[in-house]
Protein backbone atom coordinates (compact mmCIF):
# COMPACT_ATOMS: atom_id res chain seq x y z
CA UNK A 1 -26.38 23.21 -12.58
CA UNK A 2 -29.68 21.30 -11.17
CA UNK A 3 -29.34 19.87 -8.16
CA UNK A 4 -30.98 16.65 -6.08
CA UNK A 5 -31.46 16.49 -2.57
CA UNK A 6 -29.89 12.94 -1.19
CA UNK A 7 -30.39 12.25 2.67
CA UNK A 8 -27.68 10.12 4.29
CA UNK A 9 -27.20 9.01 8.10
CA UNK A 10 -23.85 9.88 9.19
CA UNK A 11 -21.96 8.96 12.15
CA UNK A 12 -22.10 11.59 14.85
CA UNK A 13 -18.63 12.50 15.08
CA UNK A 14 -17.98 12.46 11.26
CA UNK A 15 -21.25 15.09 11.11
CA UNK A 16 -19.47 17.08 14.19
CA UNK A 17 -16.32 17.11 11.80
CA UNK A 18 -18.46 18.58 9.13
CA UNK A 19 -19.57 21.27 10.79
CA UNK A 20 -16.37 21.93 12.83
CA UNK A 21 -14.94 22.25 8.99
CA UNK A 22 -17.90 24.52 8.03
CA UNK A 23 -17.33 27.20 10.91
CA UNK A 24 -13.42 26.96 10.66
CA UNK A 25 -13.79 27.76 6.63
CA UNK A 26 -17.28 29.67 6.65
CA UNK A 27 -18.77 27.32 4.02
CA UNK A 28 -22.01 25.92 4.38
CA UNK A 29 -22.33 22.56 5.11
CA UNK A 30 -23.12 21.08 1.46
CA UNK A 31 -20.32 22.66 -0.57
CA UNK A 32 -17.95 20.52 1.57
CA UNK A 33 -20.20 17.55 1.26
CA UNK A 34 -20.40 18.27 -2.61
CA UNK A 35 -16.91 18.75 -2.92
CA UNK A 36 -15.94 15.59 -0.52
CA UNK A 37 -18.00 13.35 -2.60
CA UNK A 38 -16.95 14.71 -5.91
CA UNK A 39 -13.13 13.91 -4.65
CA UNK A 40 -14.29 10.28 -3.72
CA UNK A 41 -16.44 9.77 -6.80
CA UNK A 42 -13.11 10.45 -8.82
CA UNK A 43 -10.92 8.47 -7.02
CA UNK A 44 -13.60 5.40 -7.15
CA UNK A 45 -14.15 6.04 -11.28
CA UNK A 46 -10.18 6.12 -11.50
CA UNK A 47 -10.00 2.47 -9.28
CA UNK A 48 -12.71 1.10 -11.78
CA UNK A 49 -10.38 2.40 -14.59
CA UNK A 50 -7.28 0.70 -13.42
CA UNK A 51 -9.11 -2.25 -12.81
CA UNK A 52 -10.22 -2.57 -16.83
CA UNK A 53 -6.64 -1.63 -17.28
CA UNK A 54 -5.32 -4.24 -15.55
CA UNK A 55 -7.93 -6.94 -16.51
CA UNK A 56 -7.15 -6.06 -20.40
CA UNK A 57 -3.78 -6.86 -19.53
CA UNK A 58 -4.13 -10.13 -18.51
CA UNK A 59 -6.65 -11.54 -20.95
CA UNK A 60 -4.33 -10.10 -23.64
CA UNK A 61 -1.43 -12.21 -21.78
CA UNK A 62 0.56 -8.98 -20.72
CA UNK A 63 1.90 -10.28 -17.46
CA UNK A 64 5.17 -10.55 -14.76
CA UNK A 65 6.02 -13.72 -13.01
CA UNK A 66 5.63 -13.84 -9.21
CA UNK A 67 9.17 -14.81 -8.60
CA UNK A 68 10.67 -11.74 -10.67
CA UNK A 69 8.68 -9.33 -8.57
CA UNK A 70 9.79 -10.94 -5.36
CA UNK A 71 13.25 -10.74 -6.54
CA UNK A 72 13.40 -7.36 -7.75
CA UNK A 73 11.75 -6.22 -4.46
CA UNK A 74 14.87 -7.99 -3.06
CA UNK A 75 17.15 -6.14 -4.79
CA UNK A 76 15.73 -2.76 -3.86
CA UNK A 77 16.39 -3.65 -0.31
CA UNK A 78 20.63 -4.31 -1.12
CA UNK A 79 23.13 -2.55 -3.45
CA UNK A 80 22.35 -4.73 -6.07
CA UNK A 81 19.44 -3.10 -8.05
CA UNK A 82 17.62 -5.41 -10.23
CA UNK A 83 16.05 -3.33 -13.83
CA UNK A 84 11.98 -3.49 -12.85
CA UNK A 85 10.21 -6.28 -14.29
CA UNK A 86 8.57 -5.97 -18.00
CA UNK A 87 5.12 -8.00 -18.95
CA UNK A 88 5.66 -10.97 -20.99
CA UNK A 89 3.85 -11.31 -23.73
């Protein structure tokens, strides 16, 4: 796999952590950068997804009511259990 350098300034105790992490698992350094970005990257790319999602949804009219949320919420909070709110169409 190629590879490209990037330089970054990092807080001092967040680079301490690093290389507290490095010693404690005998990895260097960059593998647990690579692999703590990687994690982030797919966490951001699955935000951006659920975003779309949620966008389509509404310009296609897919959407709850404020006031059946609330309510349900309500319900979760006392015996009587309300059946989770469905998109109107």
């Amino acid at each position: 796999m190629a590879t490209k350098v990037l330089t970054a300034d990092l807080p001092e105790e967040l680079a301490n952590k690093v290389d507290e992490l490095a010693a404690q698992l005998d990895r260097p350094k960059g593998s647990i950068v690579t692999e703590a970005l990687s994690a982030w990257v797919q966490i951001e790319e699955e935000r951006h997804r659920l975003i779309l999602e949620g966008l389509a949804d509404v310009d296609a009219g897919r959407l709850i009511d404020d006031a059946e949320i609330e309510a349900w919420i309500k319900g979760l909070e006392t015996d009587i259990h309300l059946a989770a709110p469905t998109p109107r169409r």
